[in-house]
C-alpha atoms as a PDB file:
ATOM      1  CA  UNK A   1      -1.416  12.767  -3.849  1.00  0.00           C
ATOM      2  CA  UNK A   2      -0.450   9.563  -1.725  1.00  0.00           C
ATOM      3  CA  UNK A   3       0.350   7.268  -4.156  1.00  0.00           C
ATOM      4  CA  UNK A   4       3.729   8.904  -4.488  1.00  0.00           C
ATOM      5  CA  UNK A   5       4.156   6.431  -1.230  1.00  0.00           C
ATOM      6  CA  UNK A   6       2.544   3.741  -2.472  1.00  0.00           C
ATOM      7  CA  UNK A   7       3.686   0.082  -2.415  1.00  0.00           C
ATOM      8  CA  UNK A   8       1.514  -1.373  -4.461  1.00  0.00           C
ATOM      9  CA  UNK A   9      -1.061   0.087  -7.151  1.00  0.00           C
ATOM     10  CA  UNK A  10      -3.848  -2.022  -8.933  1.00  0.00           C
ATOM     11  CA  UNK A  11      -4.676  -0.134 -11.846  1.00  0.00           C
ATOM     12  CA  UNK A  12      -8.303   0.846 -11.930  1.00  0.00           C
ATOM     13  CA  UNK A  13      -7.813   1.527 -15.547  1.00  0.00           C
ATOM     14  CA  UNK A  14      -4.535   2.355 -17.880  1.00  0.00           C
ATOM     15  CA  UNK A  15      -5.054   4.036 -21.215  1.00  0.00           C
ATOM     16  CA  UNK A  16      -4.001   1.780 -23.818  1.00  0.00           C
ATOM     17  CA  UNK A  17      -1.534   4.355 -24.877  1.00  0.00           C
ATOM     18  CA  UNK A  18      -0.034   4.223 -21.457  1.00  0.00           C
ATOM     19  CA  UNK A  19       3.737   2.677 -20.030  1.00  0.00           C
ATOM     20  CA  UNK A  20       2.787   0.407 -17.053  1.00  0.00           C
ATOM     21  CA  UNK A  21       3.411   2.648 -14.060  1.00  0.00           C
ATOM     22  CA  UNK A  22       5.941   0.388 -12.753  1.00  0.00           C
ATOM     23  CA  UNK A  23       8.116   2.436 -15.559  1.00  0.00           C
ATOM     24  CA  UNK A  24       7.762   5.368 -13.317  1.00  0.00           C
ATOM     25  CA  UNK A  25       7.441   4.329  -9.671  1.00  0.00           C
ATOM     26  CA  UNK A  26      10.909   4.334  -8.415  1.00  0.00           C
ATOM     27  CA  UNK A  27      11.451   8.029  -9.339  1.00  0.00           C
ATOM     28  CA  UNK A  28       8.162   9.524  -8.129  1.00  0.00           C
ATOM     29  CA  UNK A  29       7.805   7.351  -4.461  1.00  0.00           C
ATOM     30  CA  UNK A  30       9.960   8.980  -1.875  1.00  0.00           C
ATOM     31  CA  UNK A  31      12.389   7.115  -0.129  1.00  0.00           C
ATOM     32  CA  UNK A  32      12.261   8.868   3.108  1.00  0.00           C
ATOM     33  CA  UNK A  33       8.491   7.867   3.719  1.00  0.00           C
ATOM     34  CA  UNK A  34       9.650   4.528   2.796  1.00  0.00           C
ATOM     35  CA  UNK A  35      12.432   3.998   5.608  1.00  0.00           C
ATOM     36  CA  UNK A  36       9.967   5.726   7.978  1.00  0.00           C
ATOM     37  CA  UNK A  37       6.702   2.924   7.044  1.00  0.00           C
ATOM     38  CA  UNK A  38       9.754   0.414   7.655  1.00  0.00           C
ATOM     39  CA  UNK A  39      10.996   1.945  10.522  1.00  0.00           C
ATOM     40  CA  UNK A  40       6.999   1.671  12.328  1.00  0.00           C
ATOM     41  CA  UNK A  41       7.194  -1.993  11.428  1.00  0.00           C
ATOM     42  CA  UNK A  42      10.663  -2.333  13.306  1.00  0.00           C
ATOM     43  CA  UNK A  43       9.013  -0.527  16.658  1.00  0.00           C
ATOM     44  CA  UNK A  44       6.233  -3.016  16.372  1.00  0.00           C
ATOM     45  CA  UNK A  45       8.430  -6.201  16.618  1.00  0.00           C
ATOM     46  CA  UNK A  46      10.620  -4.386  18.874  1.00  0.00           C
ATOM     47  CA  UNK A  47       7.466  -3.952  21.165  1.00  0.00           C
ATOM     48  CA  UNK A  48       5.219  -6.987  20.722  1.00  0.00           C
ATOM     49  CA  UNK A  49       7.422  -9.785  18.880  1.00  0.00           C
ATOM     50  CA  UNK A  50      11.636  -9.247  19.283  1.00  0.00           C
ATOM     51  CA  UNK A  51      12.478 -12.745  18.072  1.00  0.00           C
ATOM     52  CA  UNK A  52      10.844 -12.477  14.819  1.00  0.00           C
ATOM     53  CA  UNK A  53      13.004 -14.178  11.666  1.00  0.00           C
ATOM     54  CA  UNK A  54      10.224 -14.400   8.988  1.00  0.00           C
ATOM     55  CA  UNK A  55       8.635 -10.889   7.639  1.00  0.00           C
ATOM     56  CA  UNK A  56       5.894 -10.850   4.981  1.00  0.00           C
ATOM     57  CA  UNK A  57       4.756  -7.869   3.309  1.00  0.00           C
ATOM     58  CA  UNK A  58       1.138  -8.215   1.133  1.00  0.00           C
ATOM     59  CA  UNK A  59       1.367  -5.377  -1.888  1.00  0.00           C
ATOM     60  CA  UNK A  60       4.861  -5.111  -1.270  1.00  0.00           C
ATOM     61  CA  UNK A  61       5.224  -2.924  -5.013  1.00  0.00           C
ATOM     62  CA  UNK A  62       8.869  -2.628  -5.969  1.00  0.00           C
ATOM     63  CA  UNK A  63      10.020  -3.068  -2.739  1.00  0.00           C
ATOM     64  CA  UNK A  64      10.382  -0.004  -1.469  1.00  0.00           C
ATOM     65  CA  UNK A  65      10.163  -0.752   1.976  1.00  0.00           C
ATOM     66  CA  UNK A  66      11.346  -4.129   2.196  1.00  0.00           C
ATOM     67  CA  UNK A  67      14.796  -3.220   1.149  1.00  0.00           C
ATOM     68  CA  UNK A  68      14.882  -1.256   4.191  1.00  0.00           C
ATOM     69  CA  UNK A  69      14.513  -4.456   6.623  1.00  0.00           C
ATOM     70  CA  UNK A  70      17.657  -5.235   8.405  1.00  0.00           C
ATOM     71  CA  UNK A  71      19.622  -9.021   6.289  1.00  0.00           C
ATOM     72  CA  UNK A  72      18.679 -10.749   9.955  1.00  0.00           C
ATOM     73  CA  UNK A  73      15.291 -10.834   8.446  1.00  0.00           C
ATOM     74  CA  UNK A  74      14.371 -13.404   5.974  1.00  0.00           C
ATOM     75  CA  UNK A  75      12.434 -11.540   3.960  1.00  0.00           C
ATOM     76  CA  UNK A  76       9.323 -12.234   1.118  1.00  0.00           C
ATOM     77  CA  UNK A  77       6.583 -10.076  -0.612  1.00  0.00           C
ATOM     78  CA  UNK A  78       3.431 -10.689  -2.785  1.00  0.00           C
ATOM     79  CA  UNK A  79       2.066  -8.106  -5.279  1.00  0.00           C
ATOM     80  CA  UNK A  80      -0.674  -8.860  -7.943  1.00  0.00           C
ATOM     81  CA  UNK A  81       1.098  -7.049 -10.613  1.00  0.00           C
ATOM     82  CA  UNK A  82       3.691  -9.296 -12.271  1.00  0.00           C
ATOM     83  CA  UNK A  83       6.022  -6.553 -13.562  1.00  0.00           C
ATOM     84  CA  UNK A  84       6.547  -5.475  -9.893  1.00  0.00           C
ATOM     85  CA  UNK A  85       7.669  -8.945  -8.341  1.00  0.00           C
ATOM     86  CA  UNK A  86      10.298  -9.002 -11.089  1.00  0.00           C
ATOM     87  CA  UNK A  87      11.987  -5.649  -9.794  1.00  0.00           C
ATOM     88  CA  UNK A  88      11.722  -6.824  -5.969  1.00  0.00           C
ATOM     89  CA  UNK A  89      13.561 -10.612  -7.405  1.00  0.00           C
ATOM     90  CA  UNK A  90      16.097  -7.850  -9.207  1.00  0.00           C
ATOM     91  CA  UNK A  91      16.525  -5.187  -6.500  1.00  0.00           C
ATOM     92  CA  UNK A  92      16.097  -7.314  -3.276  1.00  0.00           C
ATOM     93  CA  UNK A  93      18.087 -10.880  -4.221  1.00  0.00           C
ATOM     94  CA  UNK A  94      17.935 -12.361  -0.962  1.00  0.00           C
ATOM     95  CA  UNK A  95      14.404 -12.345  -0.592  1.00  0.00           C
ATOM     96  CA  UNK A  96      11.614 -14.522  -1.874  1.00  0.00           C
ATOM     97  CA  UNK A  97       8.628 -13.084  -4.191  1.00  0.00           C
ATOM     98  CA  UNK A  98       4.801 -14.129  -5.182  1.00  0.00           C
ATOM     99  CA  UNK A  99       2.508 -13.093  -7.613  1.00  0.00           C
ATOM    100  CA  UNK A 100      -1.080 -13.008  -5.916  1.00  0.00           C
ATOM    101  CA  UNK A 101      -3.449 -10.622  -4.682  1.00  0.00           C
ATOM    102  CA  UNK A 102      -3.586 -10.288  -0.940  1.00  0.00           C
ATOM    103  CA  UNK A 103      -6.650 -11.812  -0.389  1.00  0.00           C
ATOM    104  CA  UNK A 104      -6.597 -15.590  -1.706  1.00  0.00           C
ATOM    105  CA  UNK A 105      -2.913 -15.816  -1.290  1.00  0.00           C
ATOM    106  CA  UNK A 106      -2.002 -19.382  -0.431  1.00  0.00           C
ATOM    107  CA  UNK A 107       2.141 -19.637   0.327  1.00  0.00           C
ATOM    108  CA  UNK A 108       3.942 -22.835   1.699  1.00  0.00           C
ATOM    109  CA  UNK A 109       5.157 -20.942   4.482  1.00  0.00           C
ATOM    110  CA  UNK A 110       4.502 -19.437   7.556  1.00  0.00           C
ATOM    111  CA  UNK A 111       5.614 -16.242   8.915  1.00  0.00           C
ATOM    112  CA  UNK A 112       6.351 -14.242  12.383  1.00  0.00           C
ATOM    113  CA  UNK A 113       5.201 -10.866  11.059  1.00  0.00           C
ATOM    114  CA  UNK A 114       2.811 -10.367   8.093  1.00  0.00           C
ATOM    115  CA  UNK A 115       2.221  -6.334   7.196  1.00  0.00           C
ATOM    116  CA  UNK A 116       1.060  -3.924   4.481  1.00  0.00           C
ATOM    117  CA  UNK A 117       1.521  -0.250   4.140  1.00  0.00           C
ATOM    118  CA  UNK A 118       0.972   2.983   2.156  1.00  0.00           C
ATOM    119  CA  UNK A 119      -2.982   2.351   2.807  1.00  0.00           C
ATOM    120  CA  UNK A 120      -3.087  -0.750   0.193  1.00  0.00           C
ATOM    121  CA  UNK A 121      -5.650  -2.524   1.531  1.00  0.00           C
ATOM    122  CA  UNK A 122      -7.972  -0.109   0.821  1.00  0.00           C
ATOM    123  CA  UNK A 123      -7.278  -0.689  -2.934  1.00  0.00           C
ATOM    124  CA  UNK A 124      -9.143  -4.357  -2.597  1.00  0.00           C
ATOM    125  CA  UNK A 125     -12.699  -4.594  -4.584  1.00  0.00           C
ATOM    126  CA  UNK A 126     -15.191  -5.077  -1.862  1.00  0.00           C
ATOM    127  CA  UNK A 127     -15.239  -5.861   2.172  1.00  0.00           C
ATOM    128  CA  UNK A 128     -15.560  -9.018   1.480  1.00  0.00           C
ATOM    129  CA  UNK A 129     -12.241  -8.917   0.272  1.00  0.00           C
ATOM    130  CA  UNK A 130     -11.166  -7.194   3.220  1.00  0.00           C
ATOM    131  CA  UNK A 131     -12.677 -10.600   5.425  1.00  0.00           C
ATOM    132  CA  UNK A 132     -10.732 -12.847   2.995  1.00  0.00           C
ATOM    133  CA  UNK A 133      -7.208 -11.005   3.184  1.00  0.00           C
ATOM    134  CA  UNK A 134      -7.676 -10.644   7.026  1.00  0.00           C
ATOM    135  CA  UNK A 135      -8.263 -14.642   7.113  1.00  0.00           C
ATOM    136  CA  UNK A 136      -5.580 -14.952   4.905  1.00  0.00           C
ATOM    137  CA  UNK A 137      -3.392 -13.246   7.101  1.00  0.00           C
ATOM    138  CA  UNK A 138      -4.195 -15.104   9.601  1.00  0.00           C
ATOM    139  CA  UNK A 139      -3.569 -18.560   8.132  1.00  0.00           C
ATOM    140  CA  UNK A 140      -0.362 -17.523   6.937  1.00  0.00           C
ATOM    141  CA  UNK A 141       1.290 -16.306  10.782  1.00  0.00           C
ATOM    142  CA  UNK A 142       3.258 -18.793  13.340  1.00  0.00           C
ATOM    143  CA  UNK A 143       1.497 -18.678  17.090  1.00  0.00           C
ATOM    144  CA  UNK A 144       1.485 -15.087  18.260  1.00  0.00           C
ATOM    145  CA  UNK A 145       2.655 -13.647  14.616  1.00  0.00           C
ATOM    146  CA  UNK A 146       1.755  -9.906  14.148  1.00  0.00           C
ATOM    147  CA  UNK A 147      -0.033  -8.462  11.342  1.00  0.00           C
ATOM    148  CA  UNK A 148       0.754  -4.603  11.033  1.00  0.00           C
ATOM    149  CA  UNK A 149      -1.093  -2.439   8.401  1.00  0.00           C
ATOM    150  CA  UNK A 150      -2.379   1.381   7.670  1.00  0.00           C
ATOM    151  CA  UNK A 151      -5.615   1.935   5.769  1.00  0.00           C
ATOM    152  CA  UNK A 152      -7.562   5.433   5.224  1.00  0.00           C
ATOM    153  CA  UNK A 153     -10.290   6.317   7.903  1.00  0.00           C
ATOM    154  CA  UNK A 154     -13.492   8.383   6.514  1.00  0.00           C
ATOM    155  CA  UNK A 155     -12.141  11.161   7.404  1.00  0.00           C
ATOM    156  CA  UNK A 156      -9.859  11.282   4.278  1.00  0.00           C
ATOM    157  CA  UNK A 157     -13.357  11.102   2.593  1.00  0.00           C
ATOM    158  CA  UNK A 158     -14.962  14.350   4.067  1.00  0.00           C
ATOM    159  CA  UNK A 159     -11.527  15.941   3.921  1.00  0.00           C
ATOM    160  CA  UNK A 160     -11.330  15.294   0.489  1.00  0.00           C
ATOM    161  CA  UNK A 161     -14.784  16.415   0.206  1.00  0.00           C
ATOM    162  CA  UNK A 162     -13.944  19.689   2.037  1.00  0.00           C
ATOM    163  CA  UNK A 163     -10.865  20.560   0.116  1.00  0.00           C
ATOM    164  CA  UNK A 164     -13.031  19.688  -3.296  1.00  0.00           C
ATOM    165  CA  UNK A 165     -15.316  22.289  -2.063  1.00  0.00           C
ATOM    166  CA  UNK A 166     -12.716  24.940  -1.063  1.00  0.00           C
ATOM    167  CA  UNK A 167     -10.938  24.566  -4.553  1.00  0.00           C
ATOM    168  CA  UNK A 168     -13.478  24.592  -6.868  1.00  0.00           C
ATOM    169  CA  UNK A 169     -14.073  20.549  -7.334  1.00  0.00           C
ATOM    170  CA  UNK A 170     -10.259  20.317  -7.617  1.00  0.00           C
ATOM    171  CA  UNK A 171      -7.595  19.454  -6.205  1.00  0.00           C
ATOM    172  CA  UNK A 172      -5.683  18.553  -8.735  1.00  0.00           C
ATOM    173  CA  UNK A 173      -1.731  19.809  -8.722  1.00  0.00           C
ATOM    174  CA  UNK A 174       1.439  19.462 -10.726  1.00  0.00           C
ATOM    175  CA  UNK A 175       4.526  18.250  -9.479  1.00  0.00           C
ATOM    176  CA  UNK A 176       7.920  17.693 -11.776  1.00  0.00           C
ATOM    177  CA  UNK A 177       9.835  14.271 -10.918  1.00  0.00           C
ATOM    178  CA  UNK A 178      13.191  13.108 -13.001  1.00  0.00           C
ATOM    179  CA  UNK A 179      11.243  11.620 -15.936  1.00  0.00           C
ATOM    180  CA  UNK A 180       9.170  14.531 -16.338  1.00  0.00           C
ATOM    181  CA  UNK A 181       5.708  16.054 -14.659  1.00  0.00           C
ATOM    182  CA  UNK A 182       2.978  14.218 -12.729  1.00  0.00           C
ATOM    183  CA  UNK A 183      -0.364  15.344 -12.492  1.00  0.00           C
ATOM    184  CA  UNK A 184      -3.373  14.326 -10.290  1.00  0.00           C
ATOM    185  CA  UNK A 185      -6.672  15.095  -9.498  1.00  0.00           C
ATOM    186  CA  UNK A 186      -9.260  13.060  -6.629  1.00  0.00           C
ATOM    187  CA  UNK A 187     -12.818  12.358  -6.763  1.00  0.00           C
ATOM    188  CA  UNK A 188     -15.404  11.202  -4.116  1.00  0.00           C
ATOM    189  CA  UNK A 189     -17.907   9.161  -4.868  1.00  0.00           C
ATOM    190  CA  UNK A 190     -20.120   7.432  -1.770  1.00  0.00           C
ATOM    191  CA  UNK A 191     -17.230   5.507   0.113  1.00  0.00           C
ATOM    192  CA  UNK A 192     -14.902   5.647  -2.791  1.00  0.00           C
ATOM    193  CA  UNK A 193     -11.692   7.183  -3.443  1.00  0.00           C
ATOM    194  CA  UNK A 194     -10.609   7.734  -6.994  1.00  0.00           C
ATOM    195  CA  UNK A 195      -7.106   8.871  -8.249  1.00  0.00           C
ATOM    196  CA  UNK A 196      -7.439  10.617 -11.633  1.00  0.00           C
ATOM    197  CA  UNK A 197      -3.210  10.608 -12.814  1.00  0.00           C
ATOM    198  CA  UNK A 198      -0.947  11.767 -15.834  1.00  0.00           C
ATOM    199  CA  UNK A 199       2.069  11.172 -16.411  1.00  0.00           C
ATOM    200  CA  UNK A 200       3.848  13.260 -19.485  1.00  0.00           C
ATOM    201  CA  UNK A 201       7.253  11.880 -19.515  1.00  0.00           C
ATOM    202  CA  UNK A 202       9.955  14.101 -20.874  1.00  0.00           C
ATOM    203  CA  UNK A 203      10.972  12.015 -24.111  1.00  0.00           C
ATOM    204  CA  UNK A 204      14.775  12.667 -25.224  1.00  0.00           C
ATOM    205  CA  UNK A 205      13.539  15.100 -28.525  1.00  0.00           C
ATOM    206  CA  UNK A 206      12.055  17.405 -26.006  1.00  0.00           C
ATOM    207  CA  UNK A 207       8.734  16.643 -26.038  1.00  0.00           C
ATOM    208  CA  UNK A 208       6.276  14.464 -24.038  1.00  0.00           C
ATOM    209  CA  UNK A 209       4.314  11.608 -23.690  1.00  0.00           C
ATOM    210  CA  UNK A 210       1.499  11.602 -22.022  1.00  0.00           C
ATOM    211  CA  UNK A 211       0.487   8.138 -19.831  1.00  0.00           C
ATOM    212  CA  UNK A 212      -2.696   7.667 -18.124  1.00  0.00           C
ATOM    213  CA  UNK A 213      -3.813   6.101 -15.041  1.00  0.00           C
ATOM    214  CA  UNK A 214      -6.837   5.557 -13.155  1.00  0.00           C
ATOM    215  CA  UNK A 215      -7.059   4.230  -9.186  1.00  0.00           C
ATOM    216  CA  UNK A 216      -9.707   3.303  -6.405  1.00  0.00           C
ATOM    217  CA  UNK A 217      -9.352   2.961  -3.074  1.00  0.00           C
ATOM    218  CA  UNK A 218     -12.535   1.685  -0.782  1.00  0.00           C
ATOM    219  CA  UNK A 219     -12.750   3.143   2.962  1.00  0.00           C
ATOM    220  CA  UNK A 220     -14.759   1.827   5.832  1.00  0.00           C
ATOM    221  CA  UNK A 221     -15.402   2.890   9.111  1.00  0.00           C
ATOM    222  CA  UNK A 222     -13.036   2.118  11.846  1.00  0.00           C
ATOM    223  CA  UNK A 223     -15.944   0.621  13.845  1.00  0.00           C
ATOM    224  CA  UNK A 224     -16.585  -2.172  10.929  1.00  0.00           C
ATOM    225  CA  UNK A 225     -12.776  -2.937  10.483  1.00  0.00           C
ATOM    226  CA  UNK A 226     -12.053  -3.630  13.875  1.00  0.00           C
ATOM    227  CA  UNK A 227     -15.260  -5.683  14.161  1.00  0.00           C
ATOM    228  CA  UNK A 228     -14.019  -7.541  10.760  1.00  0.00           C
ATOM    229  CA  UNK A 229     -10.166  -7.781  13.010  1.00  0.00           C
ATOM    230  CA  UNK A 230     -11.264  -9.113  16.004  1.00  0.00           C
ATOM    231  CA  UNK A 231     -12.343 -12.578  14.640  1.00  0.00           C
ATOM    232  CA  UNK A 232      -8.957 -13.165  13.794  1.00  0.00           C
ATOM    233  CA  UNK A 233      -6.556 -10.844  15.859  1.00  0.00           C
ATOM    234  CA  UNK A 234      -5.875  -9.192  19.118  1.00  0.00           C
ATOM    235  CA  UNK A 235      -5.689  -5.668  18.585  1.00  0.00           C
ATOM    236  CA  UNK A 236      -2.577  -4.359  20.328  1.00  0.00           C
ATOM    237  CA  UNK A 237      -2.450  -0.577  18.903  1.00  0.00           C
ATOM    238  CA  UNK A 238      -5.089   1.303  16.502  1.00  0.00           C
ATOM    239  CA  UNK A 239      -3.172   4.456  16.253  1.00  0.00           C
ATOM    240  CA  UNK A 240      -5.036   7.397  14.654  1.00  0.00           C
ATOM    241  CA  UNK A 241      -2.288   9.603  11.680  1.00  0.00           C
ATOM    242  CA  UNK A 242      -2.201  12.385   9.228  1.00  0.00           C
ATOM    243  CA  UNK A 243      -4.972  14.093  11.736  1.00  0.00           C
ATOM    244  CA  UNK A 244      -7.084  11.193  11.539  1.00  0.00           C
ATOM    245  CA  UNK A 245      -6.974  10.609   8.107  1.00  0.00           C
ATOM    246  CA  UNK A 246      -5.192   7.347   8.279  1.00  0.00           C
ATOM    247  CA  UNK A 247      -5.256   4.348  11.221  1.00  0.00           C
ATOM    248  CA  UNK A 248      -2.498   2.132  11.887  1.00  0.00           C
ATOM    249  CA  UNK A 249      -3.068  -1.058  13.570  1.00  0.00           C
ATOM    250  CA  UNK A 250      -0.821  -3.619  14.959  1.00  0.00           C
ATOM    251  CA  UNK A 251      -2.643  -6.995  15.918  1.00  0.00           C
ATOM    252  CA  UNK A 252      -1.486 -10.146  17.538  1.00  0.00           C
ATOM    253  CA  UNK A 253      -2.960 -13.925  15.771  1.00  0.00           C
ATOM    254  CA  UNK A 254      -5.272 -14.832  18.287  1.00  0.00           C
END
């Protein structure tokens, strides 16, 4: 289940019943994948842009990668979900934090590097969303600014599809975490991902609550992102991960 990585999540749909997920987010995302997604944005300014000052990260979460940046960054974030921004103002002091989604975010500010991880943008509505945040993006670097990112390819889809197959139309799993047991289960529909979660959170008397969460994520082919990229960006690097599954680019404001 990736969104144990995740840096931001837009709920799809919450039972009513349900804890916001930001109760739970810090003790199921590992902290290891979250230096390493901070250590590939490092390499890129290292390669392409060494006297960056100003980082951005769009669905930045809790700040789980953020923190990681090096204090000779000045660093900021934007997330759409309120509750989030108030742990990265709490947990990351000397930065600066937004409430927006990614694509209509208008900031005062303008920034060397701009970047998004944990596959996030494929959790926006429509491509046309996709156009906007990539325009966005764009209006938001200095001259030469980099915008660095990771998004599922379709081959997540048909490997999703395959395992669904394999296992009986599940692929569901259980996995205990501090505050109890997560469960999850996909589902493929066209070009859509869907995360079917549960949380039952071990309550002090012993027994459980159970929390509910629902979320989507929206994959394109490489062909039509890059297509989508190149009115905005140079494309330095479109490096292929997870056997394909996932793409990592690293573009240059054109």
């Amino acid at each position: 289940m990736q969104l144990w990585g995740l840096c931001m999540v837009k709920y799809e749909h919450r039972s009513k019943t349900s804890k916001p997920f930001v109760s739970f987010w810090e003790s199921l995302t590992s902290k290891q994948g979250a230096r390493a997604r901070a250590h590939y944005v490092l390499e890129s300014i290292k390669e392409y842009r060494k006297q960056a000052k100003k980082i951005l990260e769009i669905g930045c979460g809790i700040g789980m990668v953020l923190v990681n940046l090096p204090e000779r960054y000045a660093v900021y974030g934007l997330d759409i979900e309120r509750d989030y921004i108030e742990v990265c103002r709490r947990r990351i002091p000397r930065g600066r934090f937004f409430v927006s989604s990614m694509h209509n975010f208008k900031i005062d500010e303008k920034f060397d590097v701009i970047f998004s991880a944990n596959d996030v943008i494929n959790f926006l509505k429509d491509f046309d969303q996709w156009k906007s945040t990539f325009k966005a993006v764009n209006e938001h670097l200095n001259r030469d600014g980099l915008f660095i990112f990771d998004v599922y390819t379709p081959k997540m889809l048909r490997d999703t599809l395959h395992w669904l197959e394999k296992y009986n139309r599940s692929t569901s799993s259980v996995k205990e975490f501090p505050k109890g047991y997560y469960y999850d289960k996909e589902m493929v529909k066209g070009n859509t991902l869907t995360w079917d979660s549960r949380i039952f959170e071990r309550l002090p008397n012993g027994l459980y609550q159970l929390n509910k969460y629902r979320f989507k994520e929206t994959i394109y082919p490489v062909a039509k992102m890059k297509s989508a990229l190149s009115e905005h960006f140079e494309i330095l690097e479109a490096n292929l991960r997870e056997e394909g599954r996932k793409i990592l680019f690293v573009c240059r404001k054109r």
